[in-house]
PDB file of N, CA and C in Angstrom:
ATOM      1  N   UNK A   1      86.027 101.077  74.479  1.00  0.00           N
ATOM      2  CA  UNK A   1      86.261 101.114  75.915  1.00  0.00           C
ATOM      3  C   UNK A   1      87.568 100.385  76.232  1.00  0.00           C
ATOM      4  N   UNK A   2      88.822 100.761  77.009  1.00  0.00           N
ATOM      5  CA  UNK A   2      89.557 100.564  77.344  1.00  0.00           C
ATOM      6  C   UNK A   2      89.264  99.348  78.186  1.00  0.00           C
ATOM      7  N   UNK A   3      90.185  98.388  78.111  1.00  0.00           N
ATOM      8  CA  UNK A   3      90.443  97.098  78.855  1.00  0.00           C
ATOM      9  C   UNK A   3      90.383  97.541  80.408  1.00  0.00           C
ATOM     10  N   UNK A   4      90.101  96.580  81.397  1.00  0.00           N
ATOM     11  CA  UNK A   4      90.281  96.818  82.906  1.00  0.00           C
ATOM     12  C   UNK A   4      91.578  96.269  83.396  1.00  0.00           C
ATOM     13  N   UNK A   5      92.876  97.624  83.902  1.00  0.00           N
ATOM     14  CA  UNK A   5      93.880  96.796  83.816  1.00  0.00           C
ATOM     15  C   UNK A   5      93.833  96.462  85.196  1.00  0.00           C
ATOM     16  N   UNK A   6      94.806  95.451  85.660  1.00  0.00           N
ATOM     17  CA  UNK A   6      95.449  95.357  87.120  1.00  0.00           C
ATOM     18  C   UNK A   6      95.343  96.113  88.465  1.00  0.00           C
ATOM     19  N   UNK A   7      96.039  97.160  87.600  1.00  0.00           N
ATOM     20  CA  UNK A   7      96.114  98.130  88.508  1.00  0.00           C
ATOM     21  C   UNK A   7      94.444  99.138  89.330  1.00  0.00           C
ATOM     22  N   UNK A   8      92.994  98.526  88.368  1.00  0.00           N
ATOM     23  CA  UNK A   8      91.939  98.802  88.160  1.00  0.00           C
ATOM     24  C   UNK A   8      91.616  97.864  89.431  1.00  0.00           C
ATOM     25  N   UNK A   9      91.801  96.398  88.938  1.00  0.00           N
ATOM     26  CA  UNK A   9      91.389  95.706  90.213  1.00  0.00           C
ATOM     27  C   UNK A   9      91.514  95.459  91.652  1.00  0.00           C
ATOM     28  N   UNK A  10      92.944  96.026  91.310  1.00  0.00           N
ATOM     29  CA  UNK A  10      94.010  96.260  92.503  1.00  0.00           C
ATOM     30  C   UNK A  10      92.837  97.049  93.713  1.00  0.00           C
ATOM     31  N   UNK A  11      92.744  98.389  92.920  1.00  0.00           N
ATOM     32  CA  UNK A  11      92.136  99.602  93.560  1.00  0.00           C
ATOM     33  C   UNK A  11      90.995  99.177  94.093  1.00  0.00           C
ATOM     34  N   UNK A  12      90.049  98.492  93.377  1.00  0.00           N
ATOM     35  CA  UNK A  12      88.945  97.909  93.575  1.00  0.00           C
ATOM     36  C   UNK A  12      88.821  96.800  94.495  1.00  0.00           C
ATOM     37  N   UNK A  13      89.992  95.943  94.676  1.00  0.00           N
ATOM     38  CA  UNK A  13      89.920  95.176  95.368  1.00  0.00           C
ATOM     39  C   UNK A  13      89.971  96.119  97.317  1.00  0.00           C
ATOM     40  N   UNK A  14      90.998  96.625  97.198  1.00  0.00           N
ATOM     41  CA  UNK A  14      90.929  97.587  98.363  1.00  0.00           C
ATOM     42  C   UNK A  14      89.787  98.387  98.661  1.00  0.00           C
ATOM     43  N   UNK A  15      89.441  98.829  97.818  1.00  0.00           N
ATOM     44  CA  UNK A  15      88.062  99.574  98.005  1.00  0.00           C
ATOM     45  C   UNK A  15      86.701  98.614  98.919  1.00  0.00           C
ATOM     46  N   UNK A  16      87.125  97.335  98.229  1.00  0.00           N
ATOM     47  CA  UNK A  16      86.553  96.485  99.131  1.00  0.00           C
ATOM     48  C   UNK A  16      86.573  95.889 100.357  1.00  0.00           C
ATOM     49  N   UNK A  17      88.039  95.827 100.611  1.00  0.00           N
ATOM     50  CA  UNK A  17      88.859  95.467 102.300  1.00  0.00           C
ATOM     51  C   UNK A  17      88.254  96.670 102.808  1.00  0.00           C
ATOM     52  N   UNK A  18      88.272  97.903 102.713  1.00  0.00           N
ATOM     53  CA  UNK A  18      88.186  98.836 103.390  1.00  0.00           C
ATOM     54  C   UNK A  18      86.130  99.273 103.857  1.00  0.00           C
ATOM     55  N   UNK A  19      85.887  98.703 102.760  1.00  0.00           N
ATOM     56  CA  UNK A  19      83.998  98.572 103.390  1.00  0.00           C
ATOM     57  C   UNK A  19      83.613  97.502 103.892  1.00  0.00           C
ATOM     58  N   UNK A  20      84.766  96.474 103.832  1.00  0.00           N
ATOM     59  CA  UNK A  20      84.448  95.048 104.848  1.00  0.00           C
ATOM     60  C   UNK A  20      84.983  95.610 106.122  1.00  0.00           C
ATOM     61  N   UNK A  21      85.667  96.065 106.545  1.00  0.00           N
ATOM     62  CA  UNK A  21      86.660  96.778 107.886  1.00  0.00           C
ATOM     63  C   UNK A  21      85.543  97.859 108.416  1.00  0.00           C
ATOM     64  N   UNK A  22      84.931  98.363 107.172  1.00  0.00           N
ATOM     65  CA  UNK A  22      83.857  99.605 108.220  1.00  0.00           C
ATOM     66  C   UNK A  22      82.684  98.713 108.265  1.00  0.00           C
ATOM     67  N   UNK A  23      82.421  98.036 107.676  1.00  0.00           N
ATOM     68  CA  UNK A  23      81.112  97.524 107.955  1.00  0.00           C
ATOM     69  C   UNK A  23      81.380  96.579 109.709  1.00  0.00           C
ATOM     70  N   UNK A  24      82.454  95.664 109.510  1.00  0.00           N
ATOM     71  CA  UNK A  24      82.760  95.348 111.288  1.00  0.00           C
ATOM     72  C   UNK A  24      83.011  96.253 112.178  1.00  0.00           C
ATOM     73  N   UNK A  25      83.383  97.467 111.836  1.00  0.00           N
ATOM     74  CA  UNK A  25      83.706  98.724 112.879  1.00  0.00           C
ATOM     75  C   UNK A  25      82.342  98.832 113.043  1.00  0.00           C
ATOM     76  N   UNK A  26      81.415  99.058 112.309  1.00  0.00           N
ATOM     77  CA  UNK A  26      79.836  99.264 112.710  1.00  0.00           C
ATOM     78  C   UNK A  26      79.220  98.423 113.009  1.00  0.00           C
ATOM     79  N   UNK A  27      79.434  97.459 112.792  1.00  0.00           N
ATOM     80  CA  UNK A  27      78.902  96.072 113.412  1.00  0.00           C
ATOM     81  C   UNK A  27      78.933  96.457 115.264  1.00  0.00           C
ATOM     82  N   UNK A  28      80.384  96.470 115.331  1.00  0.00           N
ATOM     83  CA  UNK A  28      81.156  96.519 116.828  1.00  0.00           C
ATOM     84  C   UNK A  28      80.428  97.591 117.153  1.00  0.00           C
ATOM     85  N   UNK A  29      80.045  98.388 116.794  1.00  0.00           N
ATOM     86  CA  UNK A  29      79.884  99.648 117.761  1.00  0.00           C
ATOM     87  C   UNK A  29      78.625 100.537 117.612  1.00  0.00           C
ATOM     88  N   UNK A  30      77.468  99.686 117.174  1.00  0.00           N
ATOM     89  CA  UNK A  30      76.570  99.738 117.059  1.00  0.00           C
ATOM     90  C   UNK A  30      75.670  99.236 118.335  1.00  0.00           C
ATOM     91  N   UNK A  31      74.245  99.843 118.783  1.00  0.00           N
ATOM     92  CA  UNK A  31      73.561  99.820 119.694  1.00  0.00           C
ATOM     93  C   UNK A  31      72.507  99.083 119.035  1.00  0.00           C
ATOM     94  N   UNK A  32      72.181  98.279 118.378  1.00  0.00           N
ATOM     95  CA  UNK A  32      71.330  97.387 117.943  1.00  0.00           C
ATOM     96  C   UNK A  32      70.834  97.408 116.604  1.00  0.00           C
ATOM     97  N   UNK A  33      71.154  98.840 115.761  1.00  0.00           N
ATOM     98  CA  UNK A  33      71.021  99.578 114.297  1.00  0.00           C
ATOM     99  C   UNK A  33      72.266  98.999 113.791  1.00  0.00           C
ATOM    100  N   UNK A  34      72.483  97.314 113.259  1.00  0.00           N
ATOM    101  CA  UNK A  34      73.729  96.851 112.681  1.00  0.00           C
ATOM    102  C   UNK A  34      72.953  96.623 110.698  1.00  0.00           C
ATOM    103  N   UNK A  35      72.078  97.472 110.342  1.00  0.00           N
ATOM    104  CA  UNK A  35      71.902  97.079 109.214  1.00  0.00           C
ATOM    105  C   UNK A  35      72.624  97.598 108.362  1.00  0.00           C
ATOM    106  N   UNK A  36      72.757  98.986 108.822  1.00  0.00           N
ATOM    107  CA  UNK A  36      74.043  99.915 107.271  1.00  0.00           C
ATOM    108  C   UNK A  36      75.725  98.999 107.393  1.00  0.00           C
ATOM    109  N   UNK A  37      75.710  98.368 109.251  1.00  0.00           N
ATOM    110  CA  UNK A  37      77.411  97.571 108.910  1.00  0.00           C
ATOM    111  C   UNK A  37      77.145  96.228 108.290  1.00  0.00           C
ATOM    112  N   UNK A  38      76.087  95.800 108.093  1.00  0.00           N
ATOM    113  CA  UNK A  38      75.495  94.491 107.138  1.00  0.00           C
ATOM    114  C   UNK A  38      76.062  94.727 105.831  1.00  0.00           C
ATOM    115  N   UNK A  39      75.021  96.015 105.253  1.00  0.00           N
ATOM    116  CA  UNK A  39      75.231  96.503 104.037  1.00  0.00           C
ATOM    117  C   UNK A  39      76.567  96.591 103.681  1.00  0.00           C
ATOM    118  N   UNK A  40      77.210  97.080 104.557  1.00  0.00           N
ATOM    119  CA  UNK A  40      78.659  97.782 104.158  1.00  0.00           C
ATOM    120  C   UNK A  40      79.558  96.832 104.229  1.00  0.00           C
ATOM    121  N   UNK A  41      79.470  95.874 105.104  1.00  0.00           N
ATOM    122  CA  UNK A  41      80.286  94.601 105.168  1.00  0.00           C
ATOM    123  C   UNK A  41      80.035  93.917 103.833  1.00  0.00           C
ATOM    124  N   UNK A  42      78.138  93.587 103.362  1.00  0.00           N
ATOM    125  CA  UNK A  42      78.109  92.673 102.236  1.00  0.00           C
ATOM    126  C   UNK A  42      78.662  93.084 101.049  1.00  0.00           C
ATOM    127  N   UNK A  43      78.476  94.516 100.762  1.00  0.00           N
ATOM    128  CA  UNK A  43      78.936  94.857  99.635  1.00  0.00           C
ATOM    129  C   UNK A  43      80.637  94.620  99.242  1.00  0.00           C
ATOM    130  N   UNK A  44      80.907  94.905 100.301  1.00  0.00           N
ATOM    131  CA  UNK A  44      82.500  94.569 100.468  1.00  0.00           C
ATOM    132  C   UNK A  44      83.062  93.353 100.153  1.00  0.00           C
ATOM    133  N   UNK A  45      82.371  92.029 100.645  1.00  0.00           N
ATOM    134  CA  UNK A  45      82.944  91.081 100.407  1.00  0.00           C
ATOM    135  C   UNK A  45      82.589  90.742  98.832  1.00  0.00           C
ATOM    136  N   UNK A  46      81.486  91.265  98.541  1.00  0.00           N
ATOM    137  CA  UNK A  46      81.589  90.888  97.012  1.00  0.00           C
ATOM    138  C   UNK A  46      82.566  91.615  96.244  1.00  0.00           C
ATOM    139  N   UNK A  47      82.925  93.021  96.479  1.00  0.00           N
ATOM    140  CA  UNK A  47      83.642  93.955  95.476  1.00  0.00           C
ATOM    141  C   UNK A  47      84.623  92.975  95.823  1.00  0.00           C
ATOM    142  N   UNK A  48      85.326  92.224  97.076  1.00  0.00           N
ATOM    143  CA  UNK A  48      86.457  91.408  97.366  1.00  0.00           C
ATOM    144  C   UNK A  48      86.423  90.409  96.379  1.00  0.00           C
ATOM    145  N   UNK A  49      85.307  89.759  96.393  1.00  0.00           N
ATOM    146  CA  UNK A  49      85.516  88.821  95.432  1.00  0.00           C
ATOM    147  C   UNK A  49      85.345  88.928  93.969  1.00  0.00           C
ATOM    148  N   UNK A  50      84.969  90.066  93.829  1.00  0.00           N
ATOM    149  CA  UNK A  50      84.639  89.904  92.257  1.00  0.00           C
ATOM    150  C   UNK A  50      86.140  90.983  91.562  1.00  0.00           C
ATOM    151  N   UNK A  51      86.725  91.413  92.514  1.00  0.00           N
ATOM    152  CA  UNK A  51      88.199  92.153  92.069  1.00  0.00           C
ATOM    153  C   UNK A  51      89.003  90.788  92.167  1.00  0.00           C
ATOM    154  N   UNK A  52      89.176  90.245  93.108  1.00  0.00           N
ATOM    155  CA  UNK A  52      90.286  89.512  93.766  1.00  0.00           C
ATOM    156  C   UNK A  52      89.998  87.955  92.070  1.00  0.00           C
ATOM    157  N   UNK A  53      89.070  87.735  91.633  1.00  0.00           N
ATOM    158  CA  UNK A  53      89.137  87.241  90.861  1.00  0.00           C
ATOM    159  C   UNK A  53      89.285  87.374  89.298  1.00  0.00           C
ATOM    160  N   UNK A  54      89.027  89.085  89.150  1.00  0.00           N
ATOM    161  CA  UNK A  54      89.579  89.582  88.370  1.00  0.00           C
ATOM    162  C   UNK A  54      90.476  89.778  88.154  1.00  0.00           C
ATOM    163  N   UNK A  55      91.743  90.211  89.384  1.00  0.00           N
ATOM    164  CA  UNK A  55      92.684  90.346  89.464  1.00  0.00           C
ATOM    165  C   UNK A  55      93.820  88.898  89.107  1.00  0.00           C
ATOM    166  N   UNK A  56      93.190  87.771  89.496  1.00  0.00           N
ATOM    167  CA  UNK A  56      93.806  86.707  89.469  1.00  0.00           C
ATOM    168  C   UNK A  56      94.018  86.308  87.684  1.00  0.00           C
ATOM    169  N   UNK A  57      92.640  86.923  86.899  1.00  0.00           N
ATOM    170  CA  UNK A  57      92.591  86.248  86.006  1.00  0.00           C
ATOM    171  C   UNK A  57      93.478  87.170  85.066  1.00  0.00           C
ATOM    172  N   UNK A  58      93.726  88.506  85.028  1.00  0.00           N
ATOM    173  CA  UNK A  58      94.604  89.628  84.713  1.00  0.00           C
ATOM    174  C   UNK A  58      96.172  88.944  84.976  1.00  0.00           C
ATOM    175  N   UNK A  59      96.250  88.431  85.831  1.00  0.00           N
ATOM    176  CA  UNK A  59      97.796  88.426  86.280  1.00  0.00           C
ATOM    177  C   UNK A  59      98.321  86.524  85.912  1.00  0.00           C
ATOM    178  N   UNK A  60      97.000  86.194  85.494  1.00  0.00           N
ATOM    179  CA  UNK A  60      97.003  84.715  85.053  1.00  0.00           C
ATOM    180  C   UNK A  60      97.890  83.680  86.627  1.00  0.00           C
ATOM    181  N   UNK A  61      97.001  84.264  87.393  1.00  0.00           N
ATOM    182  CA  UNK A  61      97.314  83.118  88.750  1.00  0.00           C
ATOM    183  C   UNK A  61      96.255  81.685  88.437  1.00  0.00           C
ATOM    184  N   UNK A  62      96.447  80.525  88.647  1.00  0.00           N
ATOM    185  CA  UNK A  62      96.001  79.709  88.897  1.00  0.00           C
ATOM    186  C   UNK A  62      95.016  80.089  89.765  1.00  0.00           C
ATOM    187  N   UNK A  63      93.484  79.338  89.900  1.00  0.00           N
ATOM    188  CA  UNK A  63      92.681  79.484  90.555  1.00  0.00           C
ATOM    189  C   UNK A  63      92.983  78.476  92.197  1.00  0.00           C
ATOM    190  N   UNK A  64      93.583  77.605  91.923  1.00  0.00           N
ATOM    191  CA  UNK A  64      93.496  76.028  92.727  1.00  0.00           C
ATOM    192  C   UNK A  64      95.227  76.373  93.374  1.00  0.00           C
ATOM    193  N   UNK A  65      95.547  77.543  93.020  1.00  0.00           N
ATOM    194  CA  UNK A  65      97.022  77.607  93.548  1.00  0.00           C
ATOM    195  C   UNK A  65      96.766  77.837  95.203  1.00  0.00           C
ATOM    196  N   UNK A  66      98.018  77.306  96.150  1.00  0.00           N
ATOM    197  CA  UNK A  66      97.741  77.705  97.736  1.00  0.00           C
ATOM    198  C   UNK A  66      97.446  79.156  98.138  1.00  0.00           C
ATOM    199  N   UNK A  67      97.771  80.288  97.627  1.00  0.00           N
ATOM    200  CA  UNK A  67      97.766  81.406  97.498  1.00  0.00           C
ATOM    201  C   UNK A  67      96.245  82.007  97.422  1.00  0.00           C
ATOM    202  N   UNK A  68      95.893  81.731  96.299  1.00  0.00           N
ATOM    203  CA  UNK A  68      94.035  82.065  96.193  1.00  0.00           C
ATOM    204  C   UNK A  68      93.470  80.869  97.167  1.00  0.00           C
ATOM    205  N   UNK A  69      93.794  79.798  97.952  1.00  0.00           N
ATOM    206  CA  UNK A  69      92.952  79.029  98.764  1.00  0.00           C
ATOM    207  C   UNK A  69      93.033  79.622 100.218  1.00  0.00           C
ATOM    208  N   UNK A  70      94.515  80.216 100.591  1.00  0.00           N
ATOM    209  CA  UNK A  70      94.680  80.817 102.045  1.00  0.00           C
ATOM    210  C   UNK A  70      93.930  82.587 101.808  1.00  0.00           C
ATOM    211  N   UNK A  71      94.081  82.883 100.564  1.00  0.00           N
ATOM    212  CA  UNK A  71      93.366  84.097 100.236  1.00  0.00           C
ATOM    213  C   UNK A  71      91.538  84.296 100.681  1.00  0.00           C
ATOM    214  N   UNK A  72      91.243  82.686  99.969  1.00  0.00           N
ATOM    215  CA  UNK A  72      90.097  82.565 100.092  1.00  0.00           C
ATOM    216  C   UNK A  72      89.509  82.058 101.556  1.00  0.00           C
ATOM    217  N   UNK A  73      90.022  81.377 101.918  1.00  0.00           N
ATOM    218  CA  UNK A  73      90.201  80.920 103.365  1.00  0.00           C
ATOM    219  C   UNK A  73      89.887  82.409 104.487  1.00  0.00           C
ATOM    220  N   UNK A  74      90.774  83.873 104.249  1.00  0.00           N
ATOM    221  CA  UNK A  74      90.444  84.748 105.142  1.00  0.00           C
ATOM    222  C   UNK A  74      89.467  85.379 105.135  1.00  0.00           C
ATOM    223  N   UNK A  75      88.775  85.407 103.561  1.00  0.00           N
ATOM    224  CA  UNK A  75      87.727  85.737 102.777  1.00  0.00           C
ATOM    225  C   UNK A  75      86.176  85.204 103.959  1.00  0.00           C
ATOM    226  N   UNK A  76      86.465  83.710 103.894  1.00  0.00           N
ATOM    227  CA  UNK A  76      85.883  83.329 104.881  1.00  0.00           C
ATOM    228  C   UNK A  76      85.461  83.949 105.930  1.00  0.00           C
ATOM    229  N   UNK A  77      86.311  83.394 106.867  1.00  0.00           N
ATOM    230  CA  UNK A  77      86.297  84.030 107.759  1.00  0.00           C
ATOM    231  C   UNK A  77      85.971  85.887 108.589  1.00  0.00           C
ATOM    232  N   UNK A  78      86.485  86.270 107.229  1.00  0.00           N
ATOM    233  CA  UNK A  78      85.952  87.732 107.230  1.00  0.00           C
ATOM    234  C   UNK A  78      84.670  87.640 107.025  1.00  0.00           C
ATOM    235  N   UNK A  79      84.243  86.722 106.749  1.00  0.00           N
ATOM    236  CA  UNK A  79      82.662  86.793 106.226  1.00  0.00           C
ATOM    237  C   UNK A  79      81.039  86.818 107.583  1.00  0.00           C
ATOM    238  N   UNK A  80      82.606  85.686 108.329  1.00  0.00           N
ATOM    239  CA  UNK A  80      81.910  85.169 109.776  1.00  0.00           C
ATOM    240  C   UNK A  80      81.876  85.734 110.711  1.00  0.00           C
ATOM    241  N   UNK A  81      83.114  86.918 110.919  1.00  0.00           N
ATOM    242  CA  UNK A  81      82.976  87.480 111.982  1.00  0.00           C
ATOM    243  C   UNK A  81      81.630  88.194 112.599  1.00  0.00           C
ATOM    244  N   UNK A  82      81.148  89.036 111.371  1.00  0.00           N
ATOM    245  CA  UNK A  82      79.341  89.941 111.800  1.00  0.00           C
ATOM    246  C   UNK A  82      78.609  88.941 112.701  1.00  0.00           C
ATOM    247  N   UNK A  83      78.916  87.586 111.914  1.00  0.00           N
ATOM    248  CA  UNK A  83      77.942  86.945 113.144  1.00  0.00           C
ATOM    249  C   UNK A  83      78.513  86.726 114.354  1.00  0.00           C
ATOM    250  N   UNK A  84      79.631  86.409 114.347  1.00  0.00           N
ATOM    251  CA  UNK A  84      80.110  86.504 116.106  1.00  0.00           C
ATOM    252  C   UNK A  84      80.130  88.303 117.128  1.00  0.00           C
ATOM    253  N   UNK A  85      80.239  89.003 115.731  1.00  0.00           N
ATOM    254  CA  UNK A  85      79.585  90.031 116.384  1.00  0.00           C
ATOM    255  C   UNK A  85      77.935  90.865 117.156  1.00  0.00           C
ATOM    256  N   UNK A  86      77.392  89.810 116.042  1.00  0.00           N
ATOM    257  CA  UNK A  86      76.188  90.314 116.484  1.00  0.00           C
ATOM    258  C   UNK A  86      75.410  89.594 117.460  1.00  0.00           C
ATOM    259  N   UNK A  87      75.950  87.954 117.752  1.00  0.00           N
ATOM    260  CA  UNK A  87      75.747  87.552 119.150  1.00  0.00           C
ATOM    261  C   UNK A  87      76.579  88.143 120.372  1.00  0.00           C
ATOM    262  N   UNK A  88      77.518  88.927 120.221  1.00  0.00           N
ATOM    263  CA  UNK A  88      78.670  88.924 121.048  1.00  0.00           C
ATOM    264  C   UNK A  88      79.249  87.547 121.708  1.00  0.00           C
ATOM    265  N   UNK A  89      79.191  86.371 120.558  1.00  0.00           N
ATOM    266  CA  UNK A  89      80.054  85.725 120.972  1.00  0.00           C
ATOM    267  C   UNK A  89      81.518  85.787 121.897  1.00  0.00           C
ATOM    268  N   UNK A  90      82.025  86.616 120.782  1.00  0.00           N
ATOM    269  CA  UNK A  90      83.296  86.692 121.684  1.00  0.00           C
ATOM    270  C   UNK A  90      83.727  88.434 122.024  1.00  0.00           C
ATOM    271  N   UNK A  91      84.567  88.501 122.786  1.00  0.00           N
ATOM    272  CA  UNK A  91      84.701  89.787 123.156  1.00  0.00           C
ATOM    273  C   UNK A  91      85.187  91.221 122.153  1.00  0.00           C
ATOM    274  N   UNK A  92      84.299  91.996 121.870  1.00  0.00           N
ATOM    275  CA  UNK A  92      84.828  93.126 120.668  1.00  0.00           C
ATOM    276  C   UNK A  92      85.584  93.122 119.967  1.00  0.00           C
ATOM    277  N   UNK A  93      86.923  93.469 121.497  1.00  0.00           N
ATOM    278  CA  UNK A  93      88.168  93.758 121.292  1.00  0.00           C
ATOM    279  C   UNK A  93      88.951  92.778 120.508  1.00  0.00           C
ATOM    280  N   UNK A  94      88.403  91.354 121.127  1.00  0.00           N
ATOM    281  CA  UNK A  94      89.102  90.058 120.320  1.00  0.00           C
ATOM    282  C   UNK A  94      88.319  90.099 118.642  1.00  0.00           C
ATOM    283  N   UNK A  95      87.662  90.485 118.340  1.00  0.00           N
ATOM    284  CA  UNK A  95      86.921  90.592 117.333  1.00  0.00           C
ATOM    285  C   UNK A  95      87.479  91.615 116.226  1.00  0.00           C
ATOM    286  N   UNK A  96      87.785  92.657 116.770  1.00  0.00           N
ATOM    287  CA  UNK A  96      88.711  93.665 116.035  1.00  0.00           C
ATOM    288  C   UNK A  96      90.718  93.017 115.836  1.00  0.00           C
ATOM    289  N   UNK A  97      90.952  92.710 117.113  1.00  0.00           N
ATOM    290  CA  UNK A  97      92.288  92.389 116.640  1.00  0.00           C
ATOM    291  C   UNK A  97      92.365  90.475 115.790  1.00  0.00           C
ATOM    292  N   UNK A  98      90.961  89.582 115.642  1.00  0.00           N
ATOM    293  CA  UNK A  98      91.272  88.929 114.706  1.00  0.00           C
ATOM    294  C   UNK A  98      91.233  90.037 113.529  1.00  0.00           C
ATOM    295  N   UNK A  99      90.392  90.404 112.938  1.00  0.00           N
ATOM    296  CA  UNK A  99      90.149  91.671 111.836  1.00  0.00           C
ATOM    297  C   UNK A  99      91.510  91.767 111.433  1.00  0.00           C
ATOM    298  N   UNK A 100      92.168  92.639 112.633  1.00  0.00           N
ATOM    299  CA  UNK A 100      93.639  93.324 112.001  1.00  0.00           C
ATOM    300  C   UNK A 100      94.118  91.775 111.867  1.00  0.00           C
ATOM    301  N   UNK A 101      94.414  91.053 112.610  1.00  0.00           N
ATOM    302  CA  UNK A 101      95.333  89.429 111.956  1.00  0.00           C
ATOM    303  C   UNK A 101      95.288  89.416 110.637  1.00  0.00           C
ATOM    304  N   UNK A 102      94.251  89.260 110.374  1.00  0.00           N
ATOM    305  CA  UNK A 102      93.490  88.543 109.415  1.00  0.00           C
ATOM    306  C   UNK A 102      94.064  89.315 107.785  1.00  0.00           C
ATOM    307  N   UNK A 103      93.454  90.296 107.908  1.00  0.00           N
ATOM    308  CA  UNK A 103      93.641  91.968 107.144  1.00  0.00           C
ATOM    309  C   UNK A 103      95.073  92.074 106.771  1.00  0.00           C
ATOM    310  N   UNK A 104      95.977  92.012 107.627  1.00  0.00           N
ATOM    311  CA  UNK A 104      97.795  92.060 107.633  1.00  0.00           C
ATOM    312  C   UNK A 104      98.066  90.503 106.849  1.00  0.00           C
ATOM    313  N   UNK A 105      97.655  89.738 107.396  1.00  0.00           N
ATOM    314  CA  UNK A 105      97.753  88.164 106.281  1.00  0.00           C
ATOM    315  C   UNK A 105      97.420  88.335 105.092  1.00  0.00           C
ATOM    316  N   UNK A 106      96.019  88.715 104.764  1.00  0.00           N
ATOM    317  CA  UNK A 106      96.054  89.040 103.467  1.00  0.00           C
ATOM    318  C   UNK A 106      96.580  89.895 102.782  1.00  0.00           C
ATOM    319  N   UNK A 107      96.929  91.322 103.131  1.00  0.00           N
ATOM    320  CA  UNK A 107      97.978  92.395 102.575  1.00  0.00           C
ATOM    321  C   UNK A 107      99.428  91.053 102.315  1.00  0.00           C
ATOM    322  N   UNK A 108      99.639  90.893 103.522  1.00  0.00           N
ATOM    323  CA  UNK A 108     101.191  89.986 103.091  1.00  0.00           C
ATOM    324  C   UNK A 108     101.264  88.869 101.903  1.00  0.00           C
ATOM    325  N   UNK A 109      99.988  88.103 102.098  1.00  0.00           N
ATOM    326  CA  UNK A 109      99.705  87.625 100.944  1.00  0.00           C
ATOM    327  C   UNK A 109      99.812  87.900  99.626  1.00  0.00           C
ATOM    328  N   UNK A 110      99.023  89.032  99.358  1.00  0.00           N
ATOM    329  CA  UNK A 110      98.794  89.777  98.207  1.00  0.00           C
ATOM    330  C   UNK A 110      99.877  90.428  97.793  1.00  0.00           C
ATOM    331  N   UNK A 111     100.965  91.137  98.464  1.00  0.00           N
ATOM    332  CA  UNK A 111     101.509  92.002  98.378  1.00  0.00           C
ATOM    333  C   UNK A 111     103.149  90.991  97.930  1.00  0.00           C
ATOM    334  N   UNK A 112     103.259  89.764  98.781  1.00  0.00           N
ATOM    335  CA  UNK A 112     104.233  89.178  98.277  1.00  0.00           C
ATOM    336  C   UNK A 112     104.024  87.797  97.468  1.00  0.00           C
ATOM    337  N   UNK A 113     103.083  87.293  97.548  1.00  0.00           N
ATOM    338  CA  UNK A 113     102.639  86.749  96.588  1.00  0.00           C
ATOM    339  C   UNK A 113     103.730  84.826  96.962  1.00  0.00           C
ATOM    340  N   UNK A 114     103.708  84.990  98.349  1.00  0.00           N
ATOM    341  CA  UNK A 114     104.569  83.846  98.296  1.00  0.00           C
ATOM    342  C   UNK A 114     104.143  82.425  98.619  1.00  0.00           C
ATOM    343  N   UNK A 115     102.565  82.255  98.235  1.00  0.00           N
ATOM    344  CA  UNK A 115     102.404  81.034  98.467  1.00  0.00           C
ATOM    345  C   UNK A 115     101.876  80.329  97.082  1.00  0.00           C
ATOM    346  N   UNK A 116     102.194  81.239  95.884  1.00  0.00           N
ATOM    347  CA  UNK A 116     102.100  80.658  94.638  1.00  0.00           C
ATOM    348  C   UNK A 116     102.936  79.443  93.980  1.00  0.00           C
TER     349      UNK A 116
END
């Protein structure tokens, strides 16, 4: 069996941003049936984490570097939003455009790699 390269986790890691993003789109816009954007959110943050640390260990990043801590840091927070969604803490709309913040930080992150 062929090694899992980079470019494997890469994919995988996205695969995961993108079922954390639908699982809060269903969160948001759901009439009280928020269990499939649960599902779809949880699964997501794990494929996030279990690429994003694969990926680190492939490309030999430090674990404790600022980069994987502000990485991990949005990780967070992506984690928290369902629940401010599902009280309606705060307003949707503000709920979706932290999402995109958040989402664009980590692409910039990832993509330039400049807090290593």
């Amino acid at each position: 069996m062929a090694a899992m390269t980079p470019a494997f986790y890469h994919v995988l890691h996205v695969i995961g941003a993108i079922l954390v993003f639908v699982g809060i789109g269903s969160l948001l816009s759901s009439n009280g049936n928020t269990k499939t954007g649960a599902i779809y959110h949880g699964i997501g943050l794990l494929i996030l984490l279990v690429a994003g640390f694969g990926l680190l260990a492939k490309l030999k990043i430090a674990y404790t570097s600022t980069f994987v801590l502000a990485k991990f840091g949005i990780w967070l927070v992506l984690g928290f939003l369902p629940v401010l969604a599902k009280k309606r803490t705060l307003n949707p709309g503000f709920i979706v455009g932290i999402a995109i913040v958040l989402g664009a930080a980590a692409a910039y992150l990832g993509y330039t790699k400049s807090l290593i």
